[in-house]
Protein backbone atom coordinates (compact mmCIF):
# COMPACT_ATOMS: atom_id res chain seq x y z
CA UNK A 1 1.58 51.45 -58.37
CA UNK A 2 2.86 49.02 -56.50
CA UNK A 3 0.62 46.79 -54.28
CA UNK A 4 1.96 46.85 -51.11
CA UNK A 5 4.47 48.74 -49.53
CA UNK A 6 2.91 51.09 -46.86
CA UNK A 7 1.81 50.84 -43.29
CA UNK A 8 -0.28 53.39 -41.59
CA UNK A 9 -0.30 54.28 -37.85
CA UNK A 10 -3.10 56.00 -36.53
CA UNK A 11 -2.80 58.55 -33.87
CA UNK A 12 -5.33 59.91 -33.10
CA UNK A 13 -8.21 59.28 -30.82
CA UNK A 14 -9.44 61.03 -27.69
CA UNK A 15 -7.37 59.18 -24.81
CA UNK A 16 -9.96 60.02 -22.36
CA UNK A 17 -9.65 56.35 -20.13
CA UNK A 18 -6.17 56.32 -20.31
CA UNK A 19 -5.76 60.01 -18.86
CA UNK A 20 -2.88 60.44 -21.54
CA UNK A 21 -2.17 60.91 -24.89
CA UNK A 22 -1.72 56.97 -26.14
CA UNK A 23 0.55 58.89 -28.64
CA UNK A 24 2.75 59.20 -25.72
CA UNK A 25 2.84 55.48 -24.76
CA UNK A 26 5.92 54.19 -23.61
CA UNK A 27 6.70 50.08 -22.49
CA UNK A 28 9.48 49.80 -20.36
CA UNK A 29 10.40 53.20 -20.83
CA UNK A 30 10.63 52.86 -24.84
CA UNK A 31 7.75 54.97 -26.65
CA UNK A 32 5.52 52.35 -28.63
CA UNK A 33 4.86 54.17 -31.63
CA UNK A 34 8.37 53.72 -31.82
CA UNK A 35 9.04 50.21 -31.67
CA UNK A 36 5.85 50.05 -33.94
CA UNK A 37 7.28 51.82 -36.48
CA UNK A 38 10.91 50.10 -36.20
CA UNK A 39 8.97 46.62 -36.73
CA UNK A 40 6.65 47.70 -39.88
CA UNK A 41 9.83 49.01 -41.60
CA UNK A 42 10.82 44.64 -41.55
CA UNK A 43 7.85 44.39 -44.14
CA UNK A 44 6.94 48.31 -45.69
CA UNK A 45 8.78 50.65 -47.34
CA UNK A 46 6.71 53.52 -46.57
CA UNK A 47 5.20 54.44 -42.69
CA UNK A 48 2.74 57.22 -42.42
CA UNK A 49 1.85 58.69 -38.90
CA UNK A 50 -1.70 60.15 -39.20
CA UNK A 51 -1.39 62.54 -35.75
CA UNK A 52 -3.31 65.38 -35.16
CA UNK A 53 -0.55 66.10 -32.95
CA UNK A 54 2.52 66.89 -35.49
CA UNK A 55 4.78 68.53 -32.91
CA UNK A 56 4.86 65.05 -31.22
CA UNK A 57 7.04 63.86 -34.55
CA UNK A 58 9.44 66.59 -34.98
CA UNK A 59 12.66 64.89 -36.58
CA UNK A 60 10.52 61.41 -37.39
CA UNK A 61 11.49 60.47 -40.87
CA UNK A 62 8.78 58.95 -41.67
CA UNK A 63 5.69 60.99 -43.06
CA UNK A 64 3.66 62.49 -41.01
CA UNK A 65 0.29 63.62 -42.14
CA UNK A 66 -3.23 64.60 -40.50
CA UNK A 67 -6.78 64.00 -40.76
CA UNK A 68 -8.61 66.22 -44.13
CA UNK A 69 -12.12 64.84 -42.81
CA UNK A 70 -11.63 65.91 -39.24
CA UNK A 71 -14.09 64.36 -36.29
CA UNK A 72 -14.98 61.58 -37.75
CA UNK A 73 -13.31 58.72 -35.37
CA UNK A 74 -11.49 55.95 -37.26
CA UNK A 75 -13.01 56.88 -40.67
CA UNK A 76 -11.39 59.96 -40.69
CA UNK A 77 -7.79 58.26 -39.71
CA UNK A 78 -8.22 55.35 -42.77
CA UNK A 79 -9.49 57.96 -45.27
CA UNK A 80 -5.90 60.62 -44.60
CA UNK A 81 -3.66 57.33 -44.84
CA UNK A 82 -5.44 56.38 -47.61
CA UNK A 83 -4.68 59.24 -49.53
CA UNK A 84 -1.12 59.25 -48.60
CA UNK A 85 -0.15 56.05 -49.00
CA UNK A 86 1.94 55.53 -52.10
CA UNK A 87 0.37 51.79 -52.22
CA UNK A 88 -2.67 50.08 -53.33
CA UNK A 89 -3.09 48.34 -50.32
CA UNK A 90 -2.49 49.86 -47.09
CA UNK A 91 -1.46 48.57 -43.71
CA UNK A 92 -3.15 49.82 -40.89
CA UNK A 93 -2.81 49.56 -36.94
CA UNK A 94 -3.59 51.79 -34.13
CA UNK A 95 -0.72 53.49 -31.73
CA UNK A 96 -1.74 51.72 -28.61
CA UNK A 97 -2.20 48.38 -29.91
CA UNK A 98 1.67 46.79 -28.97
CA UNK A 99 1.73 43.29 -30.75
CA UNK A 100 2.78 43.51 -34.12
CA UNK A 101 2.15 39.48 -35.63
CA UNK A 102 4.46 39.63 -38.62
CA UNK A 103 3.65 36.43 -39.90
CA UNK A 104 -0.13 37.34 -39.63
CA UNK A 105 0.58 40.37 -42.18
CA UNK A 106 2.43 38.26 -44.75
CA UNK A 107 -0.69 35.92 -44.28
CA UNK A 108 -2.95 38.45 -45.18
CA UNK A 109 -0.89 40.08 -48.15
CA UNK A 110 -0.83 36.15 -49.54
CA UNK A 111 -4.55 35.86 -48.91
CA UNK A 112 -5.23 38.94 -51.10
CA UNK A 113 -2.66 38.73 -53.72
CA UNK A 114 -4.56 37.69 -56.61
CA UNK A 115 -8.07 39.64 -54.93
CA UNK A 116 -9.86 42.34 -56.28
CA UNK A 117 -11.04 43.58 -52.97
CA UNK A 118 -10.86 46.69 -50.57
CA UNK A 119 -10.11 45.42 -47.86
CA UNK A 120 -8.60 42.78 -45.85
CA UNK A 121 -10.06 42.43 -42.28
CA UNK A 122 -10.09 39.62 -39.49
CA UNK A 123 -13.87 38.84 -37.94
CA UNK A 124 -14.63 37.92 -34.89
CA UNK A 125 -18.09 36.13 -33.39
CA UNK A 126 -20.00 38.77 -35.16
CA UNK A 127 -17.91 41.54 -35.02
CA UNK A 128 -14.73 42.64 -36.91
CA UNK A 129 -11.30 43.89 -36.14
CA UNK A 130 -11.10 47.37 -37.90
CA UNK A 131 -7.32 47.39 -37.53
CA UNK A 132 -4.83 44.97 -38.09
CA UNK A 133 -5.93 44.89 -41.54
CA UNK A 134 -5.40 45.75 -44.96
CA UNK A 135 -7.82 48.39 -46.65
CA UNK A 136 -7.55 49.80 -50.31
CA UNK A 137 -7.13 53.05 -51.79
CA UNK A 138 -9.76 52.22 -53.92
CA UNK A 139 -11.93 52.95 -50.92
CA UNK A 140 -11.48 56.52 -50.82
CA UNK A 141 -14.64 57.45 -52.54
CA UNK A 142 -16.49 55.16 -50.51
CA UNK A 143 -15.66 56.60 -47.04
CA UNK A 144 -16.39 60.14 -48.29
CA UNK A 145 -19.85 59.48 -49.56
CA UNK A 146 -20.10 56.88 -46.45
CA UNK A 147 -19.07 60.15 -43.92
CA UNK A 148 -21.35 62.33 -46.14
CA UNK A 149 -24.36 60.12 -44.82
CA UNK A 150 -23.26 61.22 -41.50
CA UNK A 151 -21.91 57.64 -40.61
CA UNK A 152 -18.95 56.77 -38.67
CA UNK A 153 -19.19 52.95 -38.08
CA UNK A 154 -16.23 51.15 -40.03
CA UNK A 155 -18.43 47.82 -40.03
CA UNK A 156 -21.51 49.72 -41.73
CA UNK A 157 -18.72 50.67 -44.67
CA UNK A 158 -17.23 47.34 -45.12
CA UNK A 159 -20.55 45.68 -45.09
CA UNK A 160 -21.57 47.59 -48.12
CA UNK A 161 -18.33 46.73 -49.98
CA UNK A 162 -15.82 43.36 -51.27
CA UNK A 163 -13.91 42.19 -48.43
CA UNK A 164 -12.28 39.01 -47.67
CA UNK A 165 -12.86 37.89 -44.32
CA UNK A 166 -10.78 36.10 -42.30
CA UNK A 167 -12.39 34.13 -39.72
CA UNK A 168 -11.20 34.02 -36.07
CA UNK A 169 -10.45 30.34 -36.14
CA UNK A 170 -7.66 30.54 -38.36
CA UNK A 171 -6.02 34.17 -37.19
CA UNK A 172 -5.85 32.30 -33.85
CA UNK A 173 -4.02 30.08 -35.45
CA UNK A 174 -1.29 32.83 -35.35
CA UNK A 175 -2.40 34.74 -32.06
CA UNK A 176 -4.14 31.72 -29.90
CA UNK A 177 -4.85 34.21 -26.99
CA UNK A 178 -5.55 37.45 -29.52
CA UNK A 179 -3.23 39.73 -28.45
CA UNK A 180 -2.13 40.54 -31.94
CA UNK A 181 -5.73 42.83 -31.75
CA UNK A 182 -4.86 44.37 -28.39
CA UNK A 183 -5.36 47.80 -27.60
CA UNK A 184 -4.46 49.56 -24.62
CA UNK A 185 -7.08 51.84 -23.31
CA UNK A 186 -6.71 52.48 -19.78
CA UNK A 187 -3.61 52.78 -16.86
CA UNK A 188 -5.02 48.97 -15.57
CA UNK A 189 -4.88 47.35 -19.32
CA UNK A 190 -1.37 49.19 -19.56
CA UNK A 191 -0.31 48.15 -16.14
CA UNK A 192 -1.65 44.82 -16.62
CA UNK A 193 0.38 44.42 -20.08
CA UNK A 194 3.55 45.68 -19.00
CA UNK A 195 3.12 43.04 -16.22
CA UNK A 196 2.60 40.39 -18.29
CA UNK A 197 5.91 41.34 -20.79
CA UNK A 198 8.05 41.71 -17.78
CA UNK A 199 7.35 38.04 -16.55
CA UNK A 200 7.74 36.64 -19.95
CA UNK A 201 11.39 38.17 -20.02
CA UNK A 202 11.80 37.25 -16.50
CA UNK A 203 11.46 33.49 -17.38
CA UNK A 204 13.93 33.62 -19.94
C-alpha cells in the first residue's frame, strides 16, 4: 500500500451559523470544494468527498462516499475516509476551511516519513487542530471502539494514541497569521474573508 496518496474532504457538518450548506460555499463566485479539490490533486492521487449530501456531486470524478458511523461529528467523517482511502496515511481538511498551505503538507509527509504513528496533527496553546492533518488507517479500530464508549472528542482519541505533534511555533513558520487552519462558520467570517482576498488581488 502505498503511503501517501489520498486526501479527504469532509462535508458534512450541520451549517447551522452559516444559514447554508458550507458544501455550497462559493468565493468569488467559484464553489470552494472545488478549488479545494483542484489544489489537493498538485500533491494526491486519490480525493474522497465524504458528503452526506451525494446529489451535491453528481458528475464529480472523484469518489464520493458517506458516513457508515452516522451522528457522530468529525469522528464519523475521519473513520468513512479512512476506510476509503486507498493510502496509509490520509489527508484530511474540512470544506469550509479555504487555505490550502502546500508546503505545510509536504512538511508534514517529511516529518512522518520514517514514523510509525497514526497521526500527524498541528497543536496549538493547549489545543489541537483536528484537520489539516494527516491520520492513519491504522486508526480505524480505534475510533470504533473510541465511538463505542459514546465519545466524540477527536482530542480524547489522539491523546490515547502515537502522534507526532507539531507545535504552533514552527507551523507558523509556514502560516504566520494561521489562516492555513481557517474555517468559515458564519456569513460575517465569510464576508470578512472574501474581503480580505479581494484587497490582496486589488494590490496587485
Amino acid at each position: 500500500m502505498k503511503k501517501f496518496g489520498t486526501a479527504v474532504i469532509l462535508a458534512g457538518g450541520k451549517s447551522t451559523r452559516m444559514g447554508f450548506d458550507k458544501q455550497l460555499l462559493k468565493i468569488n463566485e467559484r464553489r470552494l470544494i472545488d478549488s479545494l479539490r483542484r489544489k489537493l490533486r498538485l500533491l494526491f492521487d486519490e480525493i474522497i468527498v465524504v458528503t452526506n449530501k451525494s446529489e451535491y456531486y453528481l458528475g464529480f470524478s472523484d469518489k464520493i462516499t458517506k458516513d457508515i458511523i452516522v451522528g457522530k461529528g468529525p469522528l464519523s467523517g475521519i473513520h468513512a475516509g479512512l476506510s476509503e482511502a486507498s493510502s496509509q496515511y490520509v489527508y484530511f481538511i474540512a470544506c469550509d476551511m479555504p487555505n490550502i498551505n502546500l508546503d505545510y503538507i509536504r512538511y508534514m509527509k517529511e516529518q512522518i516519513e520514517d514514523l510509525d504513528v497514526k497521526a500527524c496533527v498541528t497543536r496549538y496553546g493547549d489545543w489541537i487542530e483536528p484537520f489539516n492533518a494527516f491520520y492513519s488507517k491504522d486508526m480505524i479500530g480505534d475510533i470504533k471502539e473510541h465511538i463505542t464508549q459514546n465519545r466524540r472528542s477527536v482530542n480524547s482519541l489522539l491523546s490515547k494514541l502515537t502522534v507526532h505533534y507539531i507545535e504552533e511555533k514552527k507551523a507558523r513558520e509556514f502560516s504566520p497569521n494561521w489562516d492555513m487552519f481557517l474555517n468559515l462558520n458564519t456569513k460575517e467570517e465569510l464576508d470578512d474573508y472574501l474581503k480580505t482576498i479581494n484587497s490582496q488581488n486589488w494590490g496587485r
